[in-house]
Protein backbone atom coordinates (compact mmCIF):
# COMPACT_ATOMS: atom_id res chain seq x y z
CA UNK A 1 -5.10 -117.54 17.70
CA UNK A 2 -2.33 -115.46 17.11
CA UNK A 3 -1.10 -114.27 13.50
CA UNK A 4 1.40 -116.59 13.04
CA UNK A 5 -0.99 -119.68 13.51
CA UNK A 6 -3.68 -117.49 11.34
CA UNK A 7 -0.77 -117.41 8.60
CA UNK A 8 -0.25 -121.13 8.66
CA UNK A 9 -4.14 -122.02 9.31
CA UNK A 10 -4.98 -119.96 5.60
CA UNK A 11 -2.06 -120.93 3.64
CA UNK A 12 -2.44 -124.89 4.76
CA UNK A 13 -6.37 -124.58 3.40
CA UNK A 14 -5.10 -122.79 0.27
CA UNK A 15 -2.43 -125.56 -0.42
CA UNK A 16 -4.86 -128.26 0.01
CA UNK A 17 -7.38 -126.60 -2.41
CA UNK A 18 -5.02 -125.32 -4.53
CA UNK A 19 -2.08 -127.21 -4.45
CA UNK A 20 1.78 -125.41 -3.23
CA UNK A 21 2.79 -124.21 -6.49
CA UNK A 22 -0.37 -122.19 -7.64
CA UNK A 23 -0.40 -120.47 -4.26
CA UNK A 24 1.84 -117.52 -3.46
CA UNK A 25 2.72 -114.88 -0.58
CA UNK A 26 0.34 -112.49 -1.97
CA UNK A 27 -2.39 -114.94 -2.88
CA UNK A 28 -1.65 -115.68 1.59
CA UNK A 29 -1.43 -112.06 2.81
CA UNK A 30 -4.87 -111.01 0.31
CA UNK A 31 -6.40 -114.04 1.50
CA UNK A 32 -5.34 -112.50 5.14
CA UNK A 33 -5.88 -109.08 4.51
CA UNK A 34 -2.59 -108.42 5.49
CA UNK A 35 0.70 -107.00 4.24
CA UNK A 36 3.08 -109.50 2.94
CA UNK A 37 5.65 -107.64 4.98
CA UNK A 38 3.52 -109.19 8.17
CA UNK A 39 4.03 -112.64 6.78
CA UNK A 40 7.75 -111.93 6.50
CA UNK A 41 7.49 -111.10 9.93
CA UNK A 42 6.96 -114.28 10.84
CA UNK A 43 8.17 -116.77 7.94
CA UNK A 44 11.27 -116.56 6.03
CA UNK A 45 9.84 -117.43 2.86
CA UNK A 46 7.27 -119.82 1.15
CA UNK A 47 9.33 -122.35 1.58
CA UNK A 48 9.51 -122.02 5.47
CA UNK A 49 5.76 -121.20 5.21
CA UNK A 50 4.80 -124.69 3.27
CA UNK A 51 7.41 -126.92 6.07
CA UNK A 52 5.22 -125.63 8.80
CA UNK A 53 1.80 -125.87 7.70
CA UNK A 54 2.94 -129.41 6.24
CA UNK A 55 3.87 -130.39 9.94
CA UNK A 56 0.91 -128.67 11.22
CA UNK A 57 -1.41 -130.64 8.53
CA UNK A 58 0.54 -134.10 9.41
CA UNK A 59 0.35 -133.56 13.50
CA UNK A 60 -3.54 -132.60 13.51
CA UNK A 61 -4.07 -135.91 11.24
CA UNK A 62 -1.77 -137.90 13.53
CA UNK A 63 -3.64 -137.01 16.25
CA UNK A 64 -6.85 -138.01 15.43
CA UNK A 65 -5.35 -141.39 13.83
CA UNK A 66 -3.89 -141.68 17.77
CA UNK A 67 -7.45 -141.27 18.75
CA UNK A 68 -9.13 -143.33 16.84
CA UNK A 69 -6.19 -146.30 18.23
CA UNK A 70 -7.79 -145.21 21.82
CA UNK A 71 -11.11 -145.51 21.21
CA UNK A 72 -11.43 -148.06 18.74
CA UNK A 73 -13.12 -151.58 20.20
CA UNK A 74 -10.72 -153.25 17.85
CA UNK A 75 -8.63 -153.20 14.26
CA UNK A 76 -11.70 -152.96 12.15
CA UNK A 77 -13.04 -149.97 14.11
CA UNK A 78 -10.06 -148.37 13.77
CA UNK A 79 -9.40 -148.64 10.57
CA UNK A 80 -13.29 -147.83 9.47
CA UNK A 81 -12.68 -144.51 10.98
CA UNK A 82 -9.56 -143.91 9.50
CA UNK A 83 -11.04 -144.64 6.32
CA UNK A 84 -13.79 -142.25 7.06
CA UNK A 85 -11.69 -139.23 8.21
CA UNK A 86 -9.00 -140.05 5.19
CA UNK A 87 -12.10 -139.51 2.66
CA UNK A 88 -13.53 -136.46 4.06
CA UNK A 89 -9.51 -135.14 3.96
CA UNK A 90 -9.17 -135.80 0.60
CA UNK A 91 -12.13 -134.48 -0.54
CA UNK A 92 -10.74 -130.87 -0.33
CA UNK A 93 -7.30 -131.79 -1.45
CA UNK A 94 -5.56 -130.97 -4.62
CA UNK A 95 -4.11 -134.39 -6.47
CA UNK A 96 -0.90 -131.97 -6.86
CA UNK A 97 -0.21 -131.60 -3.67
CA UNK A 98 2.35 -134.45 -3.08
CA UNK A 99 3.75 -134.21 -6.25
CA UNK A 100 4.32 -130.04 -5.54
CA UNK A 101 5.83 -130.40 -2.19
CA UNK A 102 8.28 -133.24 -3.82
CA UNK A 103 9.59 -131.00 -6.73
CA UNK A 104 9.68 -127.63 -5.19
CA UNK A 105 10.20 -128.26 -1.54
CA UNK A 106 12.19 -130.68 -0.28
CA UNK A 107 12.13 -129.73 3.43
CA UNK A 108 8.55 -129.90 3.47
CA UNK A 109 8.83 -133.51 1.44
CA UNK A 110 11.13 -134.97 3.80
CA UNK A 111 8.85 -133.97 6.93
CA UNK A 112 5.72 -135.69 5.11
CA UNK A 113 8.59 -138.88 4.19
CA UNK A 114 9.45 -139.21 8.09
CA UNK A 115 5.87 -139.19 9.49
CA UNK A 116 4.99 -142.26 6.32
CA UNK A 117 8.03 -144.12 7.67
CA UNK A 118 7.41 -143.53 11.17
CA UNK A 119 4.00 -142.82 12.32
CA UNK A 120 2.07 -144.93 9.43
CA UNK A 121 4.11 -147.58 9.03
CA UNK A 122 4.23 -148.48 13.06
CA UNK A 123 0.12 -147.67 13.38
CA UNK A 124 -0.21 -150.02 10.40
CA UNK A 125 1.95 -152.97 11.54
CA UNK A 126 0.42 -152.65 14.73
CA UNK A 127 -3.34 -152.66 13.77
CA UNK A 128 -2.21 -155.26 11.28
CA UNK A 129 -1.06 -157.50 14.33
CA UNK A 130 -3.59 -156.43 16.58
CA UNK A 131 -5.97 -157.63 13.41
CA UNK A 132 -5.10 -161.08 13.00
CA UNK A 133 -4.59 -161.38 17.00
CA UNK A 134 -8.77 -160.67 16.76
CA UNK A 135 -9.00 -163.00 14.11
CA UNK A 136 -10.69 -160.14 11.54
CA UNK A 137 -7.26 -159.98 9.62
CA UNK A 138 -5.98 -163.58 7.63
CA UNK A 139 -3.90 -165.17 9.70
CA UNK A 140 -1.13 -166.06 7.03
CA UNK A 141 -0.79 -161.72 6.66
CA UNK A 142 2.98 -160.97 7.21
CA UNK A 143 2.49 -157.61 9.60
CA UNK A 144 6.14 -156.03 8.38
CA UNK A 145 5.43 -156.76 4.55
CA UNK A 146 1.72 -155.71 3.93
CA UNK A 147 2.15 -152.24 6.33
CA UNK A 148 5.37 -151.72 3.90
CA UNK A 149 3.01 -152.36 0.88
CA UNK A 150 0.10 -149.94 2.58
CA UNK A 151 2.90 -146.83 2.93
CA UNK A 152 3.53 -147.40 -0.64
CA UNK A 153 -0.65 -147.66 -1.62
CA UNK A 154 -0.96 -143.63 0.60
CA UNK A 155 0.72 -141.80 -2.21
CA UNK A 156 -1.04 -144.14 -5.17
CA UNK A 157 -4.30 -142.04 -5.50
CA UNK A 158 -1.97 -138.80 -6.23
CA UNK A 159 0.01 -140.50 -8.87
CA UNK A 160 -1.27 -138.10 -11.62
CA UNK A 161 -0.13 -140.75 -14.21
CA UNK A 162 -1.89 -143.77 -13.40
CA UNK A 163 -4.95 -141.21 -12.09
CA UNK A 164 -5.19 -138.25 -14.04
CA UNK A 165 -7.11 -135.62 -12.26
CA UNK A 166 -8.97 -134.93 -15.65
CA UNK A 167 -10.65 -138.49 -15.11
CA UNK A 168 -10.26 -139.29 -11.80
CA UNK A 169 -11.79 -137.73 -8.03
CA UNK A 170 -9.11 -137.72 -5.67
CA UNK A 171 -11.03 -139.22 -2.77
CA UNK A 172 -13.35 -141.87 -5.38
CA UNK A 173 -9.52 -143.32 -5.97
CA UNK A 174 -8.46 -143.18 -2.72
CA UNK A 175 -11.81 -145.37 -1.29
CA UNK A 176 -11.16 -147.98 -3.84
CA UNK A 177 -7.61 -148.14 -3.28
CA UNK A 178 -8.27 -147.92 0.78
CA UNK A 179 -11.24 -150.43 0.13
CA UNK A 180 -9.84 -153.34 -1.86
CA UNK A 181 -6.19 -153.11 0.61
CA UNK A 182 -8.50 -154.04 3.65
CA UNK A 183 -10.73 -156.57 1.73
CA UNK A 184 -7.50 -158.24 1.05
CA UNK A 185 -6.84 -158.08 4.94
CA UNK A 186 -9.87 -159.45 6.28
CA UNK A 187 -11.46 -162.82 6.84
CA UNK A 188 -14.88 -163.18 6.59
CA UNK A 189 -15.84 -162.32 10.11
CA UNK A 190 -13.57 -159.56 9.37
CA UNK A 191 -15.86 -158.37 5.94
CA UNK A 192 -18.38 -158.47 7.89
CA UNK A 193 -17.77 -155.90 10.56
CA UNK A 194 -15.72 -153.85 8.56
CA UNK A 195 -19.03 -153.20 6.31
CA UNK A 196 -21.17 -152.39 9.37
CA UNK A 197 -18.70 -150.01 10.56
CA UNK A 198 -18.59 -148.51 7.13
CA UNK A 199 -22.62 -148.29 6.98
CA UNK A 200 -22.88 -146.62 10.60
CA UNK A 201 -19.94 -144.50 10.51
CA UNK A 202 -21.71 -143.28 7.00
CA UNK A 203 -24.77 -142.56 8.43
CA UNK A 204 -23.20 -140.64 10.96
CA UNK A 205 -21.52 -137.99 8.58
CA UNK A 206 -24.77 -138.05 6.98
CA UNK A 207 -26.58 -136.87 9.47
């Protein structure tokens, strides 16, 4: 790994943990043992700094979510493990995170905006359809409106008003929001499968 991907590697863990306005180029470069003149070397600024690791956060995840579409046996599967793999994500991510890169950098907002609109909203109208084609999703379930409703549910669990971090773990929200969305999906069959996915896939991070 060279240093520019070592730069973006550290400052996407310390943005997660720590959210983008708490972290700056010499909390990176100590964290690095480097100069900040190195990270200048490579990065224009923060700002340029946050837009990259951002896309670098949002690729890796899209990835795996592209994997999970391959391997999957069917909707349920799929979305099981992308329940799974959003959990353990959000586990080590600050609630200020989305609200941070909104305020204070736009660049990096509008790269996370475009990959909601784009990649999640055409995974999610397609394992919607691919759902009630299988017969685990209701059959009256209007694809275009309920993957609309889902981008909107993504961003709920870091609404700081409605969840304040004081009260509220980030990734306890986000399994009840994820949870109740797809028990409002499924038909019995559906329940059914999607709670022995659950269980296994559990197990399996578990152990």
């Amino acid at each position: 790994m060279d240093m520019k991907q070592k730069i973006l590697k550290t400052a996407e863990s310390l943005f997660l943990k720590y959210g983008v306005r708490s972290i700056s180029m010499d909390d990176i470069s100590r964290h690095l043992a480097v100069s900040k003149k190195t990270l200048y070397q490579h990065f224009a600024d923060k700002d340029d700094i946050v837009s990259m690791a951002c896309k670098a956060h949002i690729d890796a995840l899209a990835d795996r979510f592209t994997e999970f579409t391959r391997k999957s046996k069917n909707a349920i599967e799929e979305m099981a493990k992308i329940s799974q793999c959003l959990n353990k994500t959000m586990e080590d991510t600050n609630p200020s995170l989305l609200f941070d890169l909104q305020k204070y950098h736009p660049k990096a907002w509008r790269v996370w905006i475009d990959h909601k609109n784009n990649f999640i909203r055409q995974q999610m109208i397609r394992n919607l359809k691919q759902g009630i084609a299988e017969g685990y999703y209701r059959s009256e379930i209007n694809a275009e409106i309920i993957g609309a409703m889902r981008l909107e549910l993504v961003q709920l669990p870091f609404n700081e008003e409605a969840f304040p971090s004081s009260k509220f773990k980030l990734s306890e929200v986000h399994v009840q929001v994820f949870d109740h969305f797809v028990h409002g999906l499924v038909t019995e069959k559906g329940r059914k499968l999607y709670v022995k996915y659950k269980e296994t896939l559990g197990k399996l991070t578990d152990n």
